[in-house]
C-alpha atoms as a PDB file:
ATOM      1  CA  UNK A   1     -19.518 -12.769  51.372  1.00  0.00           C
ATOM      2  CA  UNK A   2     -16.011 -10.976  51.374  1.00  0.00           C
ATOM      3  CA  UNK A   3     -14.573 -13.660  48.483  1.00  0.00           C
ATOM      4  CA  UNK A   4     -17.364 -12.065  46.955  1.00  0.00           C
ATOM      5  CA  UNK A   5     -16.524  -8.368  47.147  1.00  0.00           C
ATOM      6  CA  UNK A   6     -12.808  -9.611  45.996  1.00  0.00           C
ATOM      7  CA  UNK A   7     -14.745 -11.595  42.750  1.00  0.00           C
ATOM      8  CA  UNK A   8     -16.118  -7.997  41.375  1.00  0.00           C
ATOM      9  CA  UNK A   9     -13.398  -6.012  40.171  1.00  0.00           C
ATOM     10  CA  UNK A  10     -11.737  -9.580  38.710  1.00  0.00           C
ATOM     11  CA  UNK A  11     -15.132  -9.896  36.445  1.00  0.00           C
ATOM     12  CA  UNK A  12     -15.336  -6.178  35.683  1.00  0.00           C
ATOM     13  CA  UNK A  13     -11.910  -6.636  34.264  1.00  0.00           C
ATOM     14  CA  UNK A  14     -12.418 -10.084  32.483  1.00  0.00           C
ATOM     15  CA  UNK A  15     -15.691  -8.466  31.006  1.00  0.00           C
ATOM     16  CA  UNK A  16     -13.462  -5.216  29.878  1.00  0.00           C
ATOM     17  CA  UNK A  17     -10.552  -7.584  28.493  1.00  0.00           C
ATOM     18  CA  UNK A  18     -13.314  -8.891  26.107  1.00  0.00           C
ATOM     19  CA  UNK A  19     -14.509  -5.701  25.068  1.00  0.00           C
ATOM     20  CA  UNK A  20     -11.459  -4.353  23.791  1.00  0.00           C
ATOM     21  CA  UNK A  21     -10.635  -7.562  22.232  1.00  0.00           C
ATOM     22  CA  UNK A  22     -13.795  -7.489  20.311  1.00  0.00           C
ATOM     23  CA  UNK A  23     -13.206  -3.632  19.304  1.00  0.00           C
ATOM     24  CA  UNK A  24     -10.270  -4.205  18.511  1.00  0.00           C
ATOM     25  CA  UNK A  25     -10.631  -7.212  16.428  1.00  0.00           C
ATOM     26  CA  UNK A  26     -13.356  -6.788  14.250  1.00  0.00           C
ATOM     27  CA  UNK A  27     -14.668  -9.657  12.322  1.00  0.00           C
ATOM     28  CA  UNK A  28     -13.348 -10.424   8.988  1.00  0.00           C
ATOM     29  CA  UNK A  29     -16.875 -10.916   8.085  1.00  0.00           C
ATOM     30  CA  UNK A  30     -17.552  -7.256   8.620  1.00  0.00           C
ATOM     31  CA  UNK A  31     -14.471  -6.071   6.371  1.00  0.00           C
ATOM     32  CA  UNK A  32     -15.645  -5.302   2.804  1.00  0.00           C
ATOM     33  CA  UNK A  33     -12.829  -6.997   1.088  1.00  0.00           C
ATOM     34  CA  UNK A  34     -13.710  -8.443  -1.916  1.00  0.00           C
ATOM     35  CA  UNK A  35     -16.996  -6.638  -2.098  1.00  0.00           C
ATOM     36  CA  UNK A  36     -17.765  -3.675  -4.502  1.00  0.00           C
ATOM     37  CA  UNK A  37     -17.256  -0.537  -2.997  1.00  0.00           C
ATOM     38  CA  UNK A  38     -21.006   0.722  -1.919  1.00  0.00           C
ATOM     39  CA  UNK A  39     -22.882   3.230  -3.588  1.00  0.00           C
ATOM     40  CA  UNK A  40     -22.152   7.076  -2.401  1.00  0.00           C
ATOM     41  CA  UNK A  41     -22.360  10.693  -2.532  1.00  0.00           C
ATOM     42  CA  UNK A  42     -20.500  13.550  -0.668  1.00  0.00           C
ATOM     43  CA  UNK A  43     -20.284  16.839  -1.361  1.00  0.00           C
ATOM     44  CA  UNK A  44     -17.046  17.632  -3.614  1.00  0.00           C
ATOM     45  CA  UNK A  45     -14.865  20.382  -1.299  1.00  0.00           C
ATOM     46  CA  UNK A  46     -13.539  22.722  -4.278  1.00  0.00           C
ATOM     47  CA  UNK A  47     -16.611  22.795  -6.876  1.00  0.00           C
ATOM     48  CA  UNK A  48     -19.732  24.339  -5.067  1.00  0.00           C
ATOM     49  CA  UNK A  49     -23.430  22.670  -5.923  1.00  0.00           C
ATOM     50  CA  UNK A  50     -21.659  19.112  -7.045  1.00  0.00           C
ATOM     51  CA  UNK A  51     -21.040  15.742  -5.174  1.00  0.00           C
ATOM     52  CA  UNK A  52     -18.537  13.575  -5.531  1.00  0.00           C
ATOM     53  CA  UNK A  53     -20.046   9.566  -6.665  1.00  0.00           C
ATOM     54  CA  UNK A  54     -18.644   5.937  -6.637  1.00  0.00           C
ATOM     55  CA  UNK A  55     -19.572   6.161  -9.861  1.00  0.00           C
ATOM     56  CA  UNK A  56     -17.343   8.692 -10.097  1.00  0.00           C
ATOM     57  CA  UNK A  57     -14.021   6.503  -9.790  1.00  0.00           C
ATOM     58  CA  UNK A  58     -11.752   4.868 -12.318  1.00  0.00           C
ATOM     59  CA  UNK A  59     -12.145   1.560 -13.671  1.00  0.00           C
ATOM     60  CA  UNK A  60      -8.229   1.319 -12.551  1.00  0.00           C
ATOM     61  CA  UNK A  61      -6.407   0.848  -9.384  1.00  0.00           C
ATOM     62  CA  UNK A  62      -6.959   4.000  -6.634  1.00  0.00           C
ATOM     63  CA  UNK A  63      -7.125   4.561  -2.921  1.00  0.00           C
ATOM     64  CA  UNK A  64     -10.128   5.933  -1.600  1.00  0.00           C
ATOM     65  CA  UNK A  65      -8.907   7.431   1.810  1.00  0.00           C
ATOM     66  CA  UNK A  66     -10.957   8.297   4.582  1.00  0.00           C
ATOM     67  CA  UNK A  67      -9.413  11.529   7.342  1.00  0.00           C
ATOM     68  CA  UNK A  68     -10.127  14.113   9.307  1.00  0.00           C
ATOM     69  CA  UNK A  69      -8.289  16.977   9.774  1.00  0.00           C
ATOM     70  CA  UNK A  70      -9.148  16.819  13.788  1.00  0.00           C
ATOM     71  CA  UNK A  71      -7.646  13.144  13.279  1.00  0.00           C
ATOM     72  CA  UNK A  72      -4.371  13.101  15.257  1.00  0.00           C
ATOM     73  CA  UNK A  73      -3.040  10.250  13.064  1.00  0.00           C
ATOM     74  CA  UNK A  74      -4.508  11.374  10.282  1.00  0.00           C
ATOM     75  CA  UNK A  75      -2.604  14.383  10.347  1.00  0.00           C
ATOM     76  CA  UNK A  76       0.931  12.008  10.981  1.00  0.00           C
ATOM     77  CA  UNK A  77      -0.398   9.955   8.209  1.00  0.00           C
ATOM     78  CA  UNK A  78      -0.606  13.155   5.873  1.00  0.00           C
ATOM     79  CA  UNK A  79       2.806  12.929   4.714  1.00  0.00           C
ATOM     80  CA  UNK A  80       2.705   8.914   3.551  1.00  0.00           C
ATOM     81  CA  UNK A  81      -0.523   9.827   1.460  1.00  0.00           C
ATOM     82  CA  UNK A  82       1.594  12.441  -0.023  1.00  0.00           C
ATOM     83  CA  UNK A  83       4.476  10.430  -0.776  1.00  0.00           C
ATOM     84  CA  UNK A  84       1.675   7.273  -2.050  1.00  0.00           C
ATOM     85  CA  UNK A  85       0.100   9.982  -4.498  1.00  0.00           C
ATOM     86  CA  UNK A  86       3.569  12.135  -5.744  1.00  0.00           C
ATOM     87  CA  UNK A  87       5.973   9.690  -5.964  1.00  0.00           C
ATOM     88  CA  UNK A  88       4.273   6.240  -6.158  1.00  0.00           C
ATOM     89  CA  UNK A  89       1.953   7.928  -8.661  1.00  0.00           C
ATOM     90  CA  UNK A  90      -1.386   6.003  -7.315  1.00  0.00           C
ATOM     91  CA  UNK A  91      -4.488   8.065  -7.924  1.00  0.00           C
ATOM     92  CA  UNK A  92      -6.222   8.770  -4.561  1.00  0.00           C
ATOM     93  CA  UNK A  93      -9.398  10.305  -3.578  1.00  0.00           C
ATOM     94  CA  UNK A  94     -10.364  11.660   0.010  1.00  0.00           C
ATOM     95  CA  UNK A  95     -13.087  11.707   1.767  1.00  0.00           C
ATOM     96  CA  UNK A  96     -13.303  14.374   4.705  1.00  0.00           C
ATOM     97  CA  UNK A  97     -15.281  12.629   7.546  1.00  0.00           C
ATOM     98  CA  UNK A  98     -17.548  14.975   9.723  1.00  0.00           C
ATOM     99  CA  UNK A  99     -15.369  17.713   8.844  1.00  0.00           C
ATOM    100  CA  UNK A 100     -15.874  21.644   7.838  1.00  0.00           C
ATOM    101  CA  UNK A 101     -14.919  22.398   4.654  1.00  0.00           C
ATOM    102  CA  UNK A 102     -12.938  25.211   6.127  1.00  0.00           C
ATOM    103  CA  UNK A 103     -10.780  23.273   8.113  1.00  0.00           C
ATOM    104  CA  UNK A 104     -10.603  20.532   5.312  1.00  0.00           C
ATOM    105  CA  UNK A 105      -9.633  23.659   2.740  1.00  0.00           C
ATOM    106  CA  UNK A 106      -6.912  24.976   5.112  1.00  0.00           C
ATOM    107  CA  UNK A 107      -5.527  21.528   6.417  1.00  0.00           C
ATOM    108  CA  UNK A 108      -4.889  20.892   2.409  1.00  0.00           C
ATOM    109  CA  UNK A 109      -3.271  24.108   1.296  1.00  0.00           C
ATOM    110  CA  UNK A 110      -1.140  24.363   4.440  1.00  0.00           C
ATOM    111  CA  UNK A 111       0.453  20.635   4.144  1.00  0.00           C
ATOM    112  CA  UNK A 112      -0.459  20.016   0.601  1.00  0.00           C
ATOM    113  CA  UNK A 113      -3.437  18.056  -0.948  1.00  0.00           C
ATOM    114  CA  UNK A 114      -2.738  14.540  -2.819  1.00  0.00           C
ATOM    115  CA  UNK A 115      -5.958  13.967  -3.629  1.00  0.00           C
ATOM    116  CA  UNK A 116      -7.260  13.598  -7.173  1.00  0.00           C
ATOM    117  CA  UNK A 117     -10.605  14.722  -5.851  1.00  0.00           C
ATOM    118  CA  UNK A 118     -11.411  15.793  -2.092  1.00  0.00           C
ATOM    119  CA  UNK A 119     -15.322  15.497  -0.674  1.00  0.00           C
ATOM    120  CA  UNK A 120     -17.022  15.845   2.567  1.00  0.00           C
ATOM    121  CA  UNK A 121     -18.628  13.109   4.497  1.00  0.00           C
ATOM    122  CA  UNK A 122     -20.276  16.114   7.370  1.00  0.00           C
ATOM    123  CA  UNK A 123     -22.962  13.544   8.741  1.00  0.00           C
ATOM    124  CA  UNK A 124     -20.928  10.131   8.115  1.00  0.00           C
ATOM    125  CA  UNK A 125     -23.387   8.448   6.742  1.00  0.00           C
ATOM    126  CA  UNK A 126     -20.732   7.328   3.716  1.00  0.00           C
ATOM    127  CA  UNK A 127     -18.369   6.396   5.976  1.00  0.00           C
ATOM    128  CA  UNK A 128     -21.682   4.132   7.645  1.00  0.00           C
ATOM    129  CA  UNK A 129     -22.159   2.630   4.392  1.00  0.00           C
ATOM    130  CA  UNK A 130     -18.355   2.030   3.995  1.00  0.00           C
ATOM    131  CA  UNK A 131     -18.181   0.203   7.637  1.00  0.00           C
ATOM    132  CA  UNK A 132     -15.517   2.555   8.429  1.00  0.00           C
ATOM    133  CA  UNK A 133     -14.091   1.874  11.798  1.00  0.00           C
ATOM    134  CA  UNK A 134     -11.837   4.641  12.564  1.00  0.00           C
ATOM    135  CA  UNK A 135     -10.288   7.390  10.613  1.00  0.00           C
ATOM    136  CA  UNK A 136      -7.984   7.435   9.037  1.00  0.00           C
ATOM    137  CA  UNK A 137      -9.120   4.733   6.940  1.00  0.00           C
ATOM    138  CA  UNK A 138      -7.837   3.459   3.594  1.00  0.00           C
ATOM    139  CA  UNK A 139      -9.431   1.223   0.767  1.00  0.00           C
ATOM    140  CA  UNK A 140      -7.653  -0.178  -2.470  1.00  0.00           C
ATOM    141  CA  UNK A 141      -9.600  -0.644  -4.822  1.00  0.00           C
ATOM    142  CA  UNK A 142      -9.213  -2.432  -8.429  1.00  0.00           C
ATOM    143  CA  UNK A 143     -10.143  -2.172 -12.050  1.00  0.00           C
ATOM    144  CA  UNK A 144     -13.242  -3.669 -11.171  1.00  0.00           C
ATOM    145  CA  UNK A 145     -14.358  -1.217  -7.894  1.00  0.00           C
ATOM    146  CA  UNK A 146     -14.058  -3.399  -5.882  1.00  0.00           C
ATOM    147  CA  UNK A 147     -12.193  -3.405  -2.430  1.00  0.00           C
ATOM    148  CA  UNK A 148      -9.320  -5.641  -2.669  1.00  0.00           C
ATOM    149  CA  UNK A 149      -7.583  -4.145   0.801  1.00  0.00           C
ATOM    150  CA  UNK A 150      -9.075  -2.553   4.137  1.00  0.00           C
ATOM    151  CA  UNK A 151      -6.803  -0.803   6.805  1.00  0.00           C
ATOM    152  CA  UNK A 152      -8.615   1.021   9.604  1.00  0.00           C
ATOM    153  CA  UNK A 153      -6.019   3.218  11.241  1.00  0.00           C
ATOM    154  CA  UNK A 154      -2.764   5.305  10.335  1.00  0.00           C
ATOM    155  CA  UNK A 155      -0.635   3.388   7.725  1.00  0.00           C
ATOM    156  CA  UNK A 156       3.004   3.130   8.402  1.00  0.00           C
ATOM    157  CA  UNK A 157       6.185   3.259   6.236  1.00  0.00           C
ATOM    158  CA  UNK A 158       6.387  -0.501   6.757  1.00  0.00           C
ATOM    159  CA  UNK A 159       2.702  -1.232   6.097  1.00  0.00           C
ATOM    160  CA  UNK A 160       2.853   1.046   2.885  1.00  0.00           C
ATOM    161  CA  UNK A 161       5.954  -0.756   1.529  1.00  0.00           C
ATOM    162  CA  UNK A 162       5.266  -4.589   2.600  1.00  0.00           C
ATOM    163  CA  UNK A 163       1.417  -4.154   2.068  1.00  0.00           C
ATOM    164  CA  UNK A 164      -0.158  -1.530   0.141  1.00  0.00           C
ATOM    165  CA  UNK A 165       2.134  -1.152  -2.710  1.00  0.00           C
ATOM    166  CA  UNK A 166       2.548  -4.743  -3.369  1.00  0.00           C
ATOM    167  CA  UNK A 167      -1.061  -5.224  -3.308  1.00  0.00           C
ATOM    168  CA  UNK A 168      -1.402  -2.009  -6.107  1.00  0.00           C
ATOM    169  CA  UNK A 169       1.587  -3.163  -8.015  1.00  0.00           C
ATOM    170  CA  UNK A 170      -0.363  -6.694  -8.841  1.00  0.00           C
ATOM    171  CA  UNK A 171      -3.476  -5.018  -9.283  1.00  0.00           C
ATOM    172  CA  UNK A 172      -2.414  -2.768 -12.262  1.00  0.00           C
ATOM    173  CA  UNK A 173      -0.700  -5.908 -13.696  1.00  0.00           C
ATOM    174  CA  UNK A 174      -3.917  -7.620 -13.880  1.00  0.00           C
ATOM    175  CA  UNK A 175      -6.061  -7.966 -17.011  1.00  0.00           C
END
């Protein structure tokens, strides 16, 4: 009976091991490379009365970028998306998830906004749709709208440089 007692916090931590392993490595089968970005509609933050579509995007390589302004790495991710949008030149739109358009309006005029368009996500259902795992979030997508990259999480200098620009770089080569 007492090897017993010992046996129960040794499974209670086996059982939490997998748990985080599973959050925390989602199946590629869940990730929406490859597939067309899904249908949407937010409401657009500056124009009042509009939304803000998938059908709305470029037939040409962008980032749609998921954040939050109550995001802690969203808000040390900021100043990557500003670099990606002002000195890479790569068109990106955001999408403000359960967010107040207040704090979304005052987040972007205090540490600058690099988004061609901005919209709000309030109940998350398009960030549902988008299998969005975490803010912030960021999806290339090509020519075609569809996803060609996924990263859940802050980007870093490295990632941007060894991943994402590479990846954008081909895709506006392609025909």
């Amino acid at each position: 009976m007492n090897k017993i007692i010992y046996l129960i916090p040794v499974f209670a931590l086996m059982l939490l091991g997998v748990f985080f392993y599973a959050h925390n490595n989602p199946n590629p089968k869940a990730l929406m490379i490859y597939k067309p970005i899904p249908p949407f509609s937010t409401e657009r933050l500056w124009v009042k009365d509009s939304n803000f579509t998938d059908k709305d995007l470029p037939a040409a390589p962008h980032i749609v970028h998921f954040f939050s302004t109550w995001c802690a790495a969203c808000q040390e991710e900021h100043e990557l998306i500003m670099q990606l949008a002002k000195i890479h030149n790569i068109p990106i739109y955001g999408i403000a998830y359960r967010d107040a358009p207040e704090d979304v309006q005052k987040f972007l005029s205090d540490k600058g906004n690099p988004y061609i368009a901005t919209s709000l996500d309030r109940s998350g259902e398009n960030a549902r749709i988008c299998k969005l795992k975490r803010t912030p979030s960021t999806y290339v997508i090509d020519k075609h709208k569809q996803i060609r990259y996924q990263h859940d999480g802050a980007l870093s200098k490295q990632h941007l440089t060894k991943i994402v620009l590479p990846i954008i770089e081909i895709l506006k080569q392609e025909k």
